[in-house]
C-alpha atoms as a PDB file:
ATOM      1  CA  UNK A   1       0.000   0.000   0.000  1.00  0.00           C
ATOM      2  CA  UNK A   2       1.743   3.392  -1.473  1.00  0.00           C
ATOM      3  CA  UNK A   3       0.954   6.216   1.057  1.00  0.00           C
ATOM      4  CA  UNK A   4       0.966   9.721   0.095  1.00  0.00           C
ATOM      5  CA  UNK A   5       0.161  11.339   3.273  1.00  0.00           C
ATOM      6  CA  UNK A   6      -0.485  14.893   2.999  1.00  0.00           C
ATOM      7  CA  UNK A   7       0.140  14.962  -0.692  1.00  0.00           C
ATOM      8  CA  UNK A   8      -3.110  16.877  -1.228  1.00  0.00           C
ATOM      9  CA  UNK A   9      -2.154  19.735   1.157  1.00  0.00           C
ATOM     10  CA  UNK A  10       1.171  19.823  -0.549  1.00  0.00           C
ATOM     11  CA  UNK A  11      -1.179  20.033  -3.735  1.00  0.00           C
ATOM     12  CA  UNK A  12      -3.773  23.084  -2.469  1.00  0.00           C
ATOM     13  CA  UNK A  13      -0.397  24.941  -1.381  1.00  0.00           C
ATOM     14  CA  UNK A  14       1.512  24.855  -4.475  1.00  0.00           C
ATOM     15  CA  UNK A  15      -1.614  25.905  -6.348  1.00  0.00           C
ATOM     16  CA  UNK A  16      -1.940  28.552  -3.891  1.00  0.00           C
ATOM     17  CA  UNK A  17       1.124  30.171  -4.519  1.00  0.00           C
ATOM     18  CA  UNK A  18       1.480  29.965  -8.184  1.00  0.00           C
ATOM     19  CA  UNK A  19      -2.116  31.666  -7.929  1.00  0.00           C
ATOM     20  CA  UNK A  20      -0.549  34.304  -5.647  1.00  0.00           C
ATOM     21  CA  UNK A  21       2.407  34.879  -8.219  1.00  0.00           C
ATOM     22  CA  UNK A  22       0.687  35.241 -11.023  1.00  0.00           C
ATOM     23  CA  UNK A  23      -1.826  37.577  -9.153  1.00  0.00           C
ATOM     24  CA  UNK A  24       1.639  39.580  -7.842  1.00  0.00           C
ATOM     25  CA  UNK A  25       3.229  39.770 -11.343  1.00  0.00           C
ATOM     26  CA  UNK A  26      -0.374  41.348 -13.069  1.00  0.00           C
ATOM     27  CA  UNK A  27      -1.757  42.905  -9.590  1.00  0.00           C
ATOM     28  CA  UNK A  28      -5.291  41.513 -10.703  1.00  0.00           C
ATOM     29  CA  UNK A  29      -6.576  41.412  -6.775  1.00  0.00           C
ATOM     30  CA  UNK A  30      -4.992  40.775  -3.699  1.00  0.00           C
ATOM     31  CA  UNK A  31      -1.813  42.605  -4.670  1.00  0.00           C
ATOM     32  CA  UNK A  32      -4.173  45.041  -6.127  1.00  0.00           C
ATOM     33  CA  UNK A  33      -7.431  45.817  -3.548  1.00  0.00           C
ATOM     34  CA  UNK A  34      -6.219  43.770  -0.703  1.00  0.00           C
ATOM     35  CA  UNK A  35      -9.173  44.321   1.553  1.00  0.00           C
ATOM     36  CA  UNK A  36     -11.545  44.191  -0.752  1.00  0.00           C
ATOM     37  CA  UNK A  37      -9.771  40.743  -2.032  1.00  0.00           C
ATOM     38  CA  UNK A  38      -9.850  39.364   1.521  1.00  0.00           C
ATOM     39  CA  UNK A  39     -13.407  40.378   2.207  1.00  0.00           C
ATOM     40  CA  UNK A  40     -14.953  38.079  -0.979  1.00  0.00           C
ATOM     41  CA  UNK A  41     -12.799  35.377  -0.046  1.00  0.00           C
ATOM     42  CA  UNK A  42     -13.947  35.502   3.864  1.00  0.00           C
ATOM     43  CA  UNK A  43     -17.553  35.400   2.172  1.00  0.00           C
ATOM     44  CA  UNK A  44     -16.323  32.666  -0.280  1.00  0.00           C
ATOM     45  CA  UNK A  45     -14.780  30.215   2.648  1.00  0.00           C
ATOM     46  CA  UNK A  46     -17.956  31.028   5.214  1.00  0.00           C
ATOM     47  CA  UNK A  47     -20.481  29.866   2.352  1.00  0.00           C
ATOM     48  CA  UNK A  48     -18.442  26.372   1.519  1.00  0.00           C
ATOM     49  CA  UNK A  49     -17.202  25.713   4.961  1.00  0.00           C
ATOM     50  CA  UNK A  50     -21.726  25.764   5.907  1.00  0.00           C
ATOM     51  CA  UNK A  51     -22.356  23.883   2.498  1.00  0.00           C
ATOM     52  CA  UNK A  52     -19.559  21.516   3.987  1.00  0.00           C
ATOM     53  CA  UNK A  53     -21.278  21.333   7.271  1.00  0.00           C
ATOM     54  CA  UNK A  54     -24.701  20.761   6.253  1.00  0.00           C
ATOM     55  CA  UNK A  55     -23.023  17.992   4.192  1.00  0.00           C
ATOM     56  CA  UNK A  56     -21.449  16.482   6.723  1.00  0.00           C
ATOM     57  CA  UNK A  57     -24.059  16.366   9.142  1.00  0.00           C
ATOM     58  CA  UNK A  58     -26.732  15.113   6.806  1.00  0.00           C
ATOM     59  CA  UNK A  59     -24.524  12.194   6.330  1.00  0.00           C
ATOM     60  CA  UNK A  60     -23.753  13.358   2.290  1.00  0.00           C
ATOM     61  CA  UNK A  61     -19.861  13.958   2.961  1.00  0.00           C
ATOM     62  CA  UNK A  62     -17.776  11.643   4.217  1.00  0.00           C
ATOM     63  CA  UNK A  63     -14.260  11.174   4.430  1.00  0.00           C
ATOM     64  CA  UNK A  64     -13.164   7.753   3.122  1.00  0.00           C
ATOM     65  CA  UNK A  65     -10.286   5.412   2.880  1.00  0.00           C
ATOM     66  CA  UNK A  66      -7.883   8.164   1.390  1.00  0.00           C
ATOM     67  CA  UNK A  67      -3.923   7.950   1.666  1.00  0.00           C
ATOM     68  CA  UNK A  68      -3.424  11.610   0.375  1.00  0.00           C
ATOM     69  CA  UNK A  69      -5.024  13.498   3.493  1.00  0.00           C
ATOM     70  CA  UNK A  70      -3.230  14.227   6.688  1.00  0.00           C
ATOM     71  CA  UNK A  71      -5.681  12.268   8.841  1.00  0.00           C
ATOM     72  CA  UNK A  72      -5.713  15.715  11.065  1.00  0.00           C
ATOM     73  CA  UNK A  73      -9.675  17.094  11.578  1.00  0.00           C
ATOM     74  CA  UNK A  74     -10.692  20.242  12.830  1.00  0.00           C
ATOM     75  CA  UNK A  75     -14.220  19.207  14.275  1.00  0.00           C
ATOM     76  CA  UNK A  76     -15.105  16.821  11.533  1.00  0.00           C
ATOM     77  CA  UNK A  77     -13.346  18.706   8.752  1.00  0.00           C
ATOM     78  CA  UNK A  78     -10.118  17.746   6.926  1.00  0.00           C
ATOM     79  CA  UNK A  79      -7.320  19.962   7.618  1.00  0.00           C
ATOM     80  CA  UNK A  80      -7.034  20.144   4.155  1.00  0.00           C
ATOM     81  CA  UNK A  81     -10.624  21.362   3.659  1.00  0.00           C
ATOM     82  CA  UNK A  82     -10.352  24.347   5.642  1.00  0.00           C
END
């Protein structure tokens, strides 16, 4: 069994940052109207992190046999999710 643990965090944050280069190099939001930037995505993570909830306590998500997450939870959330 090949184990990858944490390979999907490694994942988010390399996506992360080439988002934030590219978003440094043309200014197109957060290196342009910082607040502004941080106040949609605040807005942006509440709404998923209650669409997550509701799915997780309705028993719709799950989290299954999956050798690419931590195994770390905050609550009953991935790490990775939040």
């Amino acid at each position: 069994n090949f184990k990858m643990r944490g390979m999907y965090l490694v994942s988010l944050l390399l996506s992360i940052t080439g988002l934030l280069l590219i978003d440094y190099r043309f200014r197109l939001a957060m290196f342009n109207r910082t607040k502004n930037t941080i106040k949609i995505l605040a807005v942006g993570l509440f709404v998923f992190v209650v669409w997550d909830a509701a799915g997780i306590f309705s028993n719709i998500f799950f989290i299954g046999n999956n050798n690419f997450l931590l195994g770390l939870e905050i609550g009953q959330f991935p790490l990775e999710e939040i």
